[in-house]
N, C-alpha and C. Protein backbone atom coordinates (compact mmCIF):
# COMPACT_ATOMS: atom_id res chain seq x y z
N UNK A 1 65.85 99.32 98.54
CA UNK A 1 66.31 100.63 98.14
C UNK A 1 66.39 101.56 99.34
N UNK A 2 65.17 101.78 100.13
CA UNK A 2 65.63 102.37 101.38
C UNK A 2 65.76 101.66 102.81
N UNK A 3 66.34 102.05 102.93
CA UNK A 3 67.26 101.69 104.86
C UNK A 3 65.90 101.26 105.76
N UNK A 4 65.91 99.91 105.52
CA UNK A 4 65.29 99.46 107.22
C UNK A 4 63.90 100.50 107.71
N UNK A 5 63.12 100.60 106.79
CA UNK A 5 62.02 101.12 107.41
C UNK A 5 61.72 102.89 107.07
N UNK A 6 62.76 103.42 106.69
CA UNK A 6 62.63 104.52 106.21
C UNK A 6 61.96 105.50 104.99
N UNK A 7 61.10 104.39 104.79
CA UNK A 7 60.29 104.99 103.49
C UNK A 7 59.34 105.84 104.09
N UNK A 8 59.00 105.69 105.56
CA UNK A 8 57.87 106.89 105.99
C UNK A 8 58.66 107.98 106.39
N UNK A 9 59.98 108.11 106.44
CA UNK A 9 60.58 109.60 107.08
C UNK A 9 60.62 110.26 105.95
N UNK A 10 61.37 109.45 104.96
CA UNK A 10 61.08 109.84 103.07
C UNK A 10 60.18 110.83 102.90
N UNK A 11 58.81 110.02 102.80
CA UNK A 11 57.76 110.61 102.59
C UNK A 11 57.21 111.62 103.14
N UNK A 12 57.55 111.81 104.73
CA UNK A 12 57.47 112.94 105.21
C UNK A 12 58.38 114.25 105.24
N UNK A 13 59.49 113.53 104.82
CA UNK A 13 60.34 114.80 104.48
C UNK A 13 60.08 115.43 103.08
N UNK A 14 59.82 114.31 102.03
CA UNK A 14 59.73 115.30 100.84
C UNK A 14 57.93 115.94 101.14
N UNK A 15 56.86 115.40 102.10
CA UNK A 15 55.54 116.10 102.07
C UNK A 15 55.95 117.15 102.31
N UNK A 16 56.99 118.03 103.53
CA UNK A 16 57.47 119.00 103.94
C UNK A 16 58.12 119.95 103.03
N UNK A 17 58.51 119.32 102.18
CA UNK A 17 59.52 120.03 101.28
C UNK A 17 58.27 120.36 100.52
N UNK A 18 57.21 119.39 99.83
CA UNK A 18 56.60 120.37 98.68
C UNK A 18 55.53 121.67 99.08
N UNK A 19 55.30 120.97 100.24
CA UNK A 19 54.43 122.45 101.23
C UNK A 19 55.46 123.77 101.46
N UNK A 20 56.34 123.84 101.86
CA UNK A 20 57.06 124.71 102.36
C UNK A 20 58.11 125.30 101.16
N UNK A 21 58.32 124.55 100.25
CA UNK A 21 59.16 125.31 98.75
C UNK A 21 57.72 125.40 97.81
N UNK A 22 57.01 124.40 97.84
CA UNK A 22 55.86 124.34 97.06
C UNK A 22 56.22 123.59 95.40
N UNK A 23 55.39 123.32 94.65
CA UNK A 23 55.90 122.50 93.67
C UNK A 23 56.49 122.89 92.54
N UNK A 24 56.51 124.26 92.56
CA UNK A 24 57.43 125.22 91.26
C UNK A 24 58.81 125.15 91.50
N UNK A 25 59.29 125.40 92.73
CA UNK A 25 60.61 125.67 93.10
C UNK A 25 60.92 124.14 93.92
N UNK A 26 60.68 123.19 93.60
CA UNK A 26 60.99 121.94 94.33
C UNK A 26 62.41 121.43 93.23
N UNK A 27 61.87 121.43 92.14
CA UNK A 27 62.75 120.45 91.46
C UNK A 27 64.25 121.25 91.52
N UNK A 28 64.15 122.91 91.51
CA UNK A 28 65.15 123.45 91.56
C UNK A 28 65.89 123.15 92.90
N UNK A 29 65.67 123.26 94.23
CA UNK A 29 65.65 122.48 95.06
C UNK A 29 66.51 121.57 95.56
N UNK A 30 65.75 120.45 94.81
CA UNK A 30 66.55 118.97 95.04
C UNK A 30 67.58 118.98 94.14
N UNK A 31 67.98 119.70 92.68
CA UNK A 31 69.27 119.99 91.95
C UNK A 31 70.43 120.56 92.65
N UNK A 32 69.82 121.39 93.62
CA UNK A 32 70.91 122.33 94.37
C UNK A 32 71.24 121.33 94.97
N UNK A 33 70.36 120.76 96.18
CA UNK A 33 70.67 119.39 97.34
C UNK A 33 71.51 118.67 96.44
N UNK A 34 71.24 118.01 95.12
CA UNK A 34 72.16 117.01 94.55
C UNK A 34 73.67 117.12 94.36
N UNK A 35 73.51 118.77 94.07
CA UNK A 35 75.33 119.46 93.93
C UNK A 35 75.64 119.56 95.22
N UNK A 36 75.42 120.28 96.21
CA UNK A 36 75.63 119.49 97.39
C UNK A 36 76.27 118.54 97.71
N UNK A 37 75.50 117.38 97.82
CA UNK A 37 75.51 116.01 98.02
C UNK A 37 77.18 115.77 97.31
N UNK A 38 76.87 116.00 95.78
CA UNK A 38 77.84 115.27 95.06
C UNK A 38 79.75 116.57 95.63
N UNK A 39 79.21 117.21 96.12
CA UNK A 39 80.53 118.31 96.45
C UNK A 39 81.10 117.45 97.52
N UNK A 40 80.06 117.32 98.53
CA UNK A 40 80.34 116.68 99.88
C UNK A 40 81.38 115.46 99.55
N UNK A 41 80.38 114.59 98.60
CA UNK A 41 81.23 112.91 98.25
C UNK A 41 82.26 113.36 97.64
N UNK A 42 83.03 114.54 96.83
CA UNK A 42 83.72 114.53 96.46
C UNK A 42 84.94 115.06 97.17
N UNK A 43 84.25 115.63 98.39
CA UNK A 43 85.36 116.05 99.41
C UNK A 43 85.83 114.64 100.25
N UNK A 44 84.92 113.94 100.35
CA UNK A 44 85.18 112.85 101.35
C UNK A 44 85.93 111.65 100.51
N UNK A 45 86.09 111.71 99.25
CA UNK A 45 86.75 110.84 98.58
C UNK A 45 88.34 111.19 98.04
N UNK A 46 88.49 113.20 97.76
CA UNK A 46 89.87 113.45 98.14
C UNK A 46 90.69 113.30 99.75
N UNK A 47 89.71 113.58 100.44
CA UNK A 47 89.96 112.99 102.05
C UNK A 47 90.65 111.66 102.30
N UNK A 48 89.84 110.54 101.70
CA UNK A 48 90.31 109.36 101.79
C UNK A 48 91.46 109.19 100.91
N UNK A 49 91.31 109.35 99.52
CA UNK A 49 92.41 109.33 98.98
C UNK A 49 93.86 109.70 99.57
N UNK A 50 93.85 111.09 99.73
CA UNK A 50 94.78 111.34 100.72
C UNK A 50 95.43 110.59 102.00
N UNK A 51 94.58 110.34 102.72
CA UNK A 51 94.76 109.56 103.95
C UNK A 51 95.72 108.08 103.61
N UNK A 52 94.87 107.48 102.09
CA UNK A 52 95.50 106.26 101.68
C UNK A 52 97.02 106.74 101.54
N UNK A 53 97.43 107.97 100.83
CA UNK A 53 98.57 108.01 100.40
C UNK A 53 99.61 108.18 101.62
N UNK A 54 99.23 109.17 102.15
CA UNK A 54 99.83 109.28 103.86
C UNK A 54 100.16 107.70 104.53
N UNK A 55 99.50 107.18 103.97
CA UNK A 55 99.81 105.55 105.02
C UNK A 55 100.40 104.94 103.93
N UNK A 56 100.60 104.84 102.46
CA UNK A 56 101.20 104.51 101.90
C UNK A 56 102.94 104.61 101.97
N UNK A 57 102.69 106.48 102.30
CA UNK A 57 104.00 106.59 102.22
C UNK A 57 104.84 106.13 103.63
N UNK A 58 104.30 106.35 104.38
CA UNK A 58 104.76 105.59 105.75
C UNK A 58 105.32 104.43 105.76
N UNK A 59 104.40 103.79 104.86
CA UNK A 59 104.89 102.09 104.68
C UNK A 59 106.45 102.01 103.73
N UNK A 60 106.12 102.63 102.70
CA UNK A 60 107.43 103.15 102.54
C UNK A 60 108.48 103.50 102.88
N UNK A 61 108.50 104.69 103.70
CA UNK A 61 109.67 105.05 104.85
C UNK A 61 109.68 104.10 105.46
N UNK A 62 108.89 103.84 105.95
CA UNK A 62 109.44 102.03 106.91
C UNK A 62 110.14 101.02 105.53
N UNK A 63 109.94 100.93 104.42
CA UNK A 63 110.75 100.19 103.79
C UNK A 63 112.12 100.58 103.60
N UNK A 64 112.05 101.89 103.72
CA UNK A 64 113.35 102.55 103.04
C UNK A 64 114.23 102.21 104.56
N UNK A 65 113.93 102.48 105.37
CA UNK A 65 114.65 102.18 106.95
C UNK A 65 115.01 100.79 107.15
N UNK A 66 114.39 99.77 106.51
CA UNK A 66 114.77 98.77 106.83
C UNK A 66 116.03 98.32 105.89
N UNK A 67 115.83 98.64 104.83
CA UNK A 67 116.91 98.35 103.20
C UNK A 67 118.28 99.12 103.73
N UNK A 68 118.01 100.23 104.06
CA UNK A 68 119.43 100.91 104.65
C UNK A 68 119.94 100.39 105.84
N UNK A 69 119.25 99.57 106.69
CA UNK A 69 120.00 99.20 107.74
C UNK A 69 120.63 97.63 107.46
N UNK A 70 119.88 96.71 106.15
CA UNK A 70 120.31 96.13 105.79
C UNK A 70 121.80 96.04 104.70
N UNK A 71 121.59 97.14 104.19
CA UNK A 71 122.86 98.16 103.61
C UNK A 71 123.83 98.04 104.68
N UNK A 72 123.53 98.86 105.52
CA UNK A 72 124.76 99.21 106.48
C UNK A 72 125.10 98.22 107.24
N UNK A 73 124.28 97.32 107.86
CA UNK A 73 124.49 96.56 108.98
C UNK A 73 124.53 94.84 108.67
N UNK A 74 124.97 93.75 109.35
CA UNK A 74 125.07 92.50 108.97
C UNK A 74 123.51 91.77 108.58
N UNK A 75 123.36 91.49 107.82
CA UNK A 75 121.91 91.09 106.86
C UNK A 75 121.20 90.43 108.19
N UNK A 76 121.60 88.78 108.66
CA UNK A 76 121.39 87.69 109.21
C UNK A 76 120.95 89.09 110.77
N UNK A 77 122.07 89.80 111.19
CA UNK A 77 121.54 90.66 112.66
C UNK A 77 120.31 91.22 113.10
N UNK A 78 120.25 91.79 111.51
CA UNK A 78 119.01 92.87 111.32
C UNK A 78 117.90 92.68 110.96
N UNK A 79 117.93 91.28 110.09
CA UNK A 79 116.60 90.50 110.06
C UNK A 79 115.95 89.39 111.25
N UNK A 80 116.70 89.09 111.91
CA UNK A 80 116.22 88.33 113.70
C UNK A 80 116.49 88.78 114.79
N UNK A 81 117.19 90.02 114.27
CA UNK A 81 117.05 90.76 115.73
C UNK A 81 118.51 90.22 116.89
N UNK A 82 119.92 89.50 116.36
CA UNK A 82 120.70 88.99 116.39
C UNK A 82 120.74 87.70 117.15
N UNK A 83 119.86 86.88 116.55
CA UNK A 83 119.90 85.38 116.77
C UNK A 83 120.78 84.81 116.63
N UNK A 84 120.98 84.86 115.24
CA UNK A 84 121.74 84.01 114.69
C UNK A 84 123.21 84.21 115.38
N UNK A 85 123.76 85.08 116.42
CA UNK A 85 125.12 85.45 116.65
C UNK A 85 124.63 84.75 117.80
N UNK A 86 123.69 85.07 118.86
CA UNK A 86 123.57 84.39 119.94
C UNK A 86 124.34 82.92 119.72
N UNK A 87 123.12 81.91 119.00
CA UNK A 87 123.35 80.42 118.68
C UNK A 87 124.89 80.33 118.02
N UNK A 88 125.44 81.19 117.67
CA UNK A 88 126.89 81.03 117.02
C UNK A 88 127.80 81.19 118.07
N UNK A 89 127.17 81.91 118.85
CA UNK A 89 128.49 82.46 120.12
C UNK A 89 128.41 81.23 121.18
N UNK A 90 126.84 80.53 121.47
CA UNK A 90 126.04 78.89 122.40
C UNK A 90 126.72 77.99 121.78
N UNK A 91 127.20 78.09 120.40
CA UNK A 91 127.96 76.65 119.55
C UNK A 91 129.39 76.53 119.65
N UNK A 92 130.09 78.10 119.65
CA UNK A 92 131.24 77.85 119.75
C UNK A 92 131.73 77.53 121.00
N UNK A 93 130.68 77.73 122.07
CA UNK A 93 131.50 77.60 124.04
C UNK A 93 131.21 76.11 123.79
N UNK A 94 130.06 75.43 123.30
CA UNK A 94 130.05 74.20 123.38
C UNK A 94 131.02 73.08 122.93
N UNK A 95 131.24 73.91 122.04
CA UNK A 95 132.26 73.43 121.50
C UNK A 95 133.80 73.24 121.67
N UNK A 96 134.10 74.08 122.54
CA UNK A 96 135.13 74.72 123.44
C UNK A 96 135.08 73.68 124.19
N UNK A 97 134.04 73.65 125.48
CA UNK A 97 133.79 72.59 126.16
C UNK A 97 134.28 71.67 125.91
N UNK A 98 133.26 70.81 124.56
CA UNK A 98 133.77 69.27 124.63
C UNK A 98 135.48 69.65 123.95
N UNK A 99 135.86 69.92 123.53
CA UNK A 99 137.39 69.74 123.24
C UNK A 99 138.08 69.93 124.83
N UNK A 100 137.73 70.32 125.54
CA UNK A 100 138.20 70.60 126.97
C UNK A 100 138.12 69.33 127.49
N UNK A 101 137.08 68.66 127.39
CA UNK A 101 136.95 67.43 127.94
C UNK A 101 137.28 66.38 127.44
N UNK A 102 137.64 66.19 125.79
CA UNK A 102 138.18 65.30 124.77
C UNK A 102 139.78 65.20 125.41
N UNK A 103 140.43 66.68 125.94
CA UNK A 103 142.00 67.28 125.64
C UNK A 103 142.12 66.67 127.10
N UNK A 104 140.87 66.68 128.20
CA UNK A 104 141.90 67.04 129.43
C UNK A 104 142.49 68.26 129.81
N UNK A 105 142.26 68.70 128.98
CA UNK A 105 142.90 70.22 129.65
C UNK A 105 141.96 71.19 129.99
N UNK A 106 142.21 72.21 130.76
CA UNK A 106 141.32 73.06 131.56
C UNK A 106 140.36 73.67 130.70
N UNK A 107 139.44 74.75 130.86
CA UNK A 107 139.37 75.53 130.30
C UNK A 107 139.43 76.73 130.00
N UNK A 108 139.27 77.94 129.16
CA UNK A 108 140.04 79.25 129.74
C UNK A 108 138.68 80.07 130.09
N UNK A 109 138.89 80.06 131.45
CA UNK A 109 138.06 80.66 132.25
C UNK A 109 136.29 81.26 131.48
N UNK A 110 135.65 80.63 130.66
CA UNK A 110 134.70 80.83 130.57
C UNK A 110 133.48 79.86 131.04
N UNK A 111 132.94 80.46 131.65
CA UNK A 111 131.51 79.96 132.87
C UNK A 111 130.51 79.25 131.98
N UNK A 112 129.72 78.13 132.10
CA UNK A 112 128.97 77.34 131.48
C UNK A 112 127.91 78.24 131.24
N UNK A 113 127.51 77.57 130.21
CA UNK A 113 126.07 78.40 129.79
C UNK A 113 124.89 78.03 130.71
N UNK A 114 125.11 76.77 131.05
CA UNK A 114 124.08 76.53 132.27
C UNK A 114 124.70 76.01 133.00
N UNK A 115 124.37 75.96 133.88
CA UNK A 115 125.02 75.39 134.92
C UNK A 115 124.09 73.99 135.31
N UNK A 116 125.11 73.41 135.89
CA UNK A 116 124.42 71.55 136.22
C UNK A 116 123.86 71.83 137.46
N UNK A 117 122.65 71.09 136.96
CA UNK A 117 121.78 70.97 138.74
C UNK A 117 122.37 69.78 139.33
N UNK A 118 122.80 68.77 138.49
CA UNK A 118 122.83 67.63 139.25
C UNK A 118 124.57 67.15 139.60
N UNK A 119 125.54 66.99 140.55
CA UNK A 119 126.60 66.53 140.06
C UNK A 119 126.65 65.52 139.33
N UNK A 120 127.81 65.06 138.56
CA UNK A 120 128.52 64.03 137.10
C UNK A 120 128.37 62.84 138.45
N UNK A 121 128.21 61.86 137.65
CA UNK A 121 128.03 60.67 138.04
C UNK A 121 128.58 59.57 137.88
N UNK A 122 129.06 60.07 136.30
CA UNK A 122 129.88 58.79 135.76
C UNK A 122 131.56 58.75 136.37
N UNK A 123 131.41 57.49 136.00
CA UNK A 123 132.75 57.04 137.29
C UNK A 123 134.10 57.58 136.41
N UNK A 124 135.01 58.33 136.36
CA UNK A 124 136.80 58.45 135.65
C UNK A 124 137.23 57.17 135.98
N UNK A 125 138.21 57.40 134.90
CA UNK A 125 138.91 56.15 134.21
C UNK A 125 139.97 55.75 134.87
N UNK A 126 139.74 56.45 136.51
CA UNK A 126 140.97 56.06 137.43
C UNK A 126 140.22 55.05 138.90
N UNK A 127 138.73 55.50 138.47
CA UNK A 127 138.06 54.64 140.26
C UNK A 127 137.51 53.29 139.53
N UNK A 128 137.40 52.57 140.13
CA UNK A 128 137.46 51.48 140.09
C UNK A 128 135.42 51.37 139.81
N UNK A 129 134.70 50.64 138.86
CA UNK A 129 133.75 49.90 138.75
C UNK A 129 133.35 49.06 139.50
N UNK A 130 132.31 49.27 140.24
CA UNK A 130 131.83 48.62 140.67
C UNK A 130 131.04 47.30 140.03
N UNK A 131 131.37 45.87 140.61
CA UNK A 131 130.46 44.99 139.90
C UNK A 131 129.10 44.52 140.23
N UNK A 132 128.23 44.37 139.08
CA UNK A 132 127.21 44.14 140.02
C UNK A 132 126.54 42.80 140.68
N UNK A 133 125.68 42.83 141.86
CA UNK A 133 125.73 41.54 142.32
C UNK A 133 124.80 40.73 141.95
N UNK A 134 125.27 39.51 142.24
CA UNK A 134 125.25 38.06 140.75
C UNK A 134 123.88 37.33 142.49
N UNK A 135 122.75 37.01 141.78
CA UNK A 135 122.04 36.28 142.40
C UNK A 135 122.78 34.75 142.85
N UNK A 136 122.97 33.53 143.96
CA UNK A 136 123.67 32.29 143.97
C UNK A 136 122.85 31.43 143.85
């Protein structure tokens, strides 16, 4: 019931109290202290309350900001932050590419997404294969 050892401050606070109010005017006293007390908790519980609602509504306005930009703006953009256009824009050069290289024909001037560290290796269909050599 009381805190870690505090039954002797207890006791010395209420010895103080009945010496110094004395025992007629004590109980009146500790009624007042109790309204008190209960004013205080009741301030500190519209306090909190409040506070909850303040962060409630915040969370809110942050909902309402996000629904309208989903409103206004492309769904897939605004929910990843525009991923999904990146990898669409990486698929279509790739794609570009290999038809460039299927066709033979050039390409129109757009720069690789990465660039090759290593030069191509494999031999065109015009140099000659090398064969390889046969143990006798």
């Amino acid at each position: 019931m009381f805190p870690e050892g505090r039954l002797l401050d207890f006791l010395i606070v209420g010895a103080v109290a009945l010496i110094v109010v004395g025992p007629k005017d004590l109980p009146v006293l500790m009624r007042k202290v109790g309204q008190f007390m209960a004013k205080v908790r009741g301030m500190a519980a519209e306090f909190r309350a409040s506070f909850d609602e303040l962060a409630r509504q915040s969370e809110l306005d942050e909902l309402r900001r996000e629904v309208n930009a989903l409103r206004t703006a492309q769904p897939l953009d605004v929910a990843t932050g525009g991923v999904f256009s990146d990898i669409h824009n990486d698929l279509t050069g790739a794609h570009a590419d290999i038809n460039a290289q299927m066709t033979g024909t050039p390409l129109a001037e757009t720069p690789p997404a990465v660039a090759p560290t290593e030069p191509a290796t494999t031999p065109s269909a015009s140099e000659p294969v090398p064969e390889p050599a046969t143990k006798a």
